[in-house]
Protein backbone atom coordinates (compact mmCIF):
# COMPACT_ATOMS: atom_id res chain seq x y z
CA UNK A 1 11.86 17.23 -18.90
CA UNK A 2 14.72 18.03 -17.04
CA UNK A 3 18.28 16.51 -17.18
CA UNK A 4 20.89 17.08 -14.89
CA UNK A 5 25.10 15.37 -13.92
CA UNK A 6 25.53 13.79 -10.73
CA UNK A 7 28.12 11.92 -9.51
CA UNK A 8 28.85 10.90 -13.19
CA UNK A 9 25.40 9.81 -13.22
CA UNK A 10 22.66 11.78 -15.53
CA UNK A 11 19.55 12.26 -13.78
CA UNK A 12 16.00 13.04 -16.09
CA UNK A 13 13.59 14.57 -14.21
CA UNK A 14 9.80 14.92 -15.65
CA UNK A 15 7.05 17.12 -15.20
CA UNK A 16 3.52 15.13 -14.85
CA UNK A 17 0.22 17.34 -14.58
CA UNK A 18 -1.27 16.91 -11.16
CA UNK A 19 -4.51 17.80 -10.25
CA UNK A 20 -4.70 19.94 -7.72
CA UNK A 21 -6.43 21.42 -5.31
CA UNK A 22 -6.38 23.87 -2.50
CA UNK A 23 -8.41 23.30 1.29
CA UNK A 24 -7.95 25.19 3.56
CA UNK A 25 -7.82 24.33 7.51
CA UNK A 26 -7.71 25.54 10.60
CA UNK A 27 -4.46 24.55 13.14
CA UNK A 28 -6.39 24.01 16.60
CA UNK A 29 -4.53 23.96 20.16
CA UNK A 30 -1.32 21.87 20.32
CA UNK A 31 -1.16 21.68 16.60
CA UNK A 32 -3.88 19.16 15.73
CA UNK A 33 -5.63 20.22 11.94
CA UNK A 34 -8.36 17.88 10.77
CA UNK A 35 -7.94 16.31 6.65
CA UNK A 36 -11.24 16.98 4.70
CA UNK A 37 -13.25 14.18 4.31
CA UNK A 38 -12.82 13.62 0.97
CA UNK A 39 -9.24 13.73 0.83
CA UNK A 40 -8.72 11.20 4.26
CA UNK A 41 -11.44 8.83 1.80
CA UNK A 42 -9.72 9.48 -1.79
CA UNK A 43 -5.84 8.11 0.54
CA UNK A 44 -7.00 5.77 2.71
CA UNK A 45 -6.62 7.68 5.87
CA UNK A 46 -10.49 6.81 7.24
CA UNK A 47 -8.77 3.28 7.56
CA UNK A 48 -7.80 2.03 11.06
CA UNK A 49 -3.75 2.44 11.52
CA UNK A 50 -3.68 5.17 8.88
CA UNK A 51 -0.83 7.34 9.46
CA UNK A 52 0.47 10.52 7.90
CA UNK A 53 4.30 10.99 7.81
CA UNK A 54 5.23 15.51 8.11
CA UNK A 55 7.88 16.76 6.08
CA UNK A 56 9.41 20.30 5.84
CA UNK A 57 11.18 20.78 3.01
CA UNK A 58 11.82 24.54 0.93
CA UNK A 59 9.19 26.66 3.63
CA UNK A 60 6.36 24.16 3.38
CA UNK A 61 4.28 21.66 4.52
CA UNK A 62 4.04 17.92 3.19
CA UNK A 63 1.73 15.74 4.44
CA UNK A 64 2.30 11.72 2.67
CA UNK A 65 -0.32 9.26 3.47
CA UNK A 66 1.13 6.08 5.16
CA UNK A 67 -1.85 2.96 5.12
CA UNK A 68 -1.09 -0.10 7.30
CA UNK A 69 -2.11 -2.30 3.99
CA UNK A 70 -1.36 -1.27 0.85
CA UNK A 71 -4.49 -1.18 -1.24
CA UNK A 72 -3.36 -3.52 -3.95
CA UNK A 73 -2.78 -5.58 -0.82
CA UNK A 74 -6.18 -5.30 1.01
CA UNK A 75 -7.48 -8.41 -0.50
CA UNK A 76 -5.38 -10.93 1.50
CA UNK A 77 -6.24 -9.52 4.57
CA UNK A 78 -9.98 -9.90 4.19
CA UNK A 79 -12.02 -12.65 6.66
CA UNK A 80 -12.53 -15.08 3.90
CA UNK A 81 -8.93 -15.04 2.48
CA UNK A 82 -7.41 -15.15 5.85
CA UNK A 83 -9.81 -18.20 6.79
CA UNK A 84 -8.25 -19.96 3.65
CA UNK A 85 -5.16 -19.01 4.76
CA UNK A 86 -5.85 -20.54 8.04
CA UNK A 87 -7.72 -24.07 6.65
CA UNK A 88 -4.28 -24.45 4.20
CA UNK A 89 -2.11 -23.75 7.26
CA UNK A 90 -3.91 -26.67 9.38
CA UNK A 91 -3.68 -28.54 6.32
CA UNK A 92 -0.03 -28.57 6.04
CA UNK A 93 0.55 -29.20 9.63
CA UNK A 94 -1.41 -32.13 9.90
CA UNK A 95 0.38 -33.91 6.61
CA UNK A 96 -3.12 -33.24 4.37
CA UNK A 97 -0.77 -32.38 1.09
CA UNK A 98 0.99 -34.21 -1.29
CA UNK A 99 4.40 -33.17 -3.27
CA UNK A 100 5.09 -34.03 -7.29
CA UNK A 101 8.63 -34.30 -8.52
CA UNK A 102 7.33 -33.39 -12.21
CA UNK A 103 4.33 -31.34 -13.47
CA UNK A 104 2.86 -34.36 -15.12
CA UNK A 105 2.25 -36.22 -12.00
CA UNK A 106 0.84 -33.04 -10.51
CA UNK A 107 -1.34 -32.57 -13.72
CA UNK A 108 -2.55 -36.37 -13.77
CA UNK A 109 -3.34 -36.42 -9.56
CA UNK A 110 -5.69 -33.51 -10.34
CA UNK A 111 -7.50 -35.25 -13.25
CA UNK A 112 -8.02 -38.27 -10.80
């Protein structure tokens, strides 16, 4: 662990074991490189939208995965959600839902 002053503020900074591994790949006309298979699957990047944000920073290289939908996400974008989604939307607009001032009412509508 590190700990450092800034701005009156200390900072802790800590170490966490990565795994790690090294590809390497070959930089083709006008720049474009092509992410190993495995690595684009292990991100997300084989999804449609995936993007991957460049940064330089100290002499190197940093490639950061950017997904349109967040994997822990994913699920509300599937057909069937979205087709709930959809049938609760319709619902609402066409007056097919009820409000309860008190949890009790709400409680005793459902066991009717």
């Amino acid at each position: 662990m590190l700990a450092g002053r800034k701005a009156g503020f200390l900072h802790y900074r800590y170490t966490v074991p990565m795994k790690s591994e090294t590809n390497f790949v070959t930089v083709q006309s006008r720049g474009v490189i092509a992410i190993p298979t495995a690595i684009r699957r292990q991100f997300g990047l084989d999804r449609p939208g995936a993007q991957v944000e460049v940064i330089e920073r100290d002499g190197e290289i940093v490639l950061r995965p950017h997904v349109p939908v967040p994997s822990d996400q994913a699920w509300f974008w599937e057909k069937r959600w979205q087709k709930m989604e959809r049938e609760a939307d319709e619902a609402i607009a066409a007056g097919r839902v009820e409000s309860f001032e008190k949890v009790d009412e709400f409680l005793d509508d459902l066991d009717s």
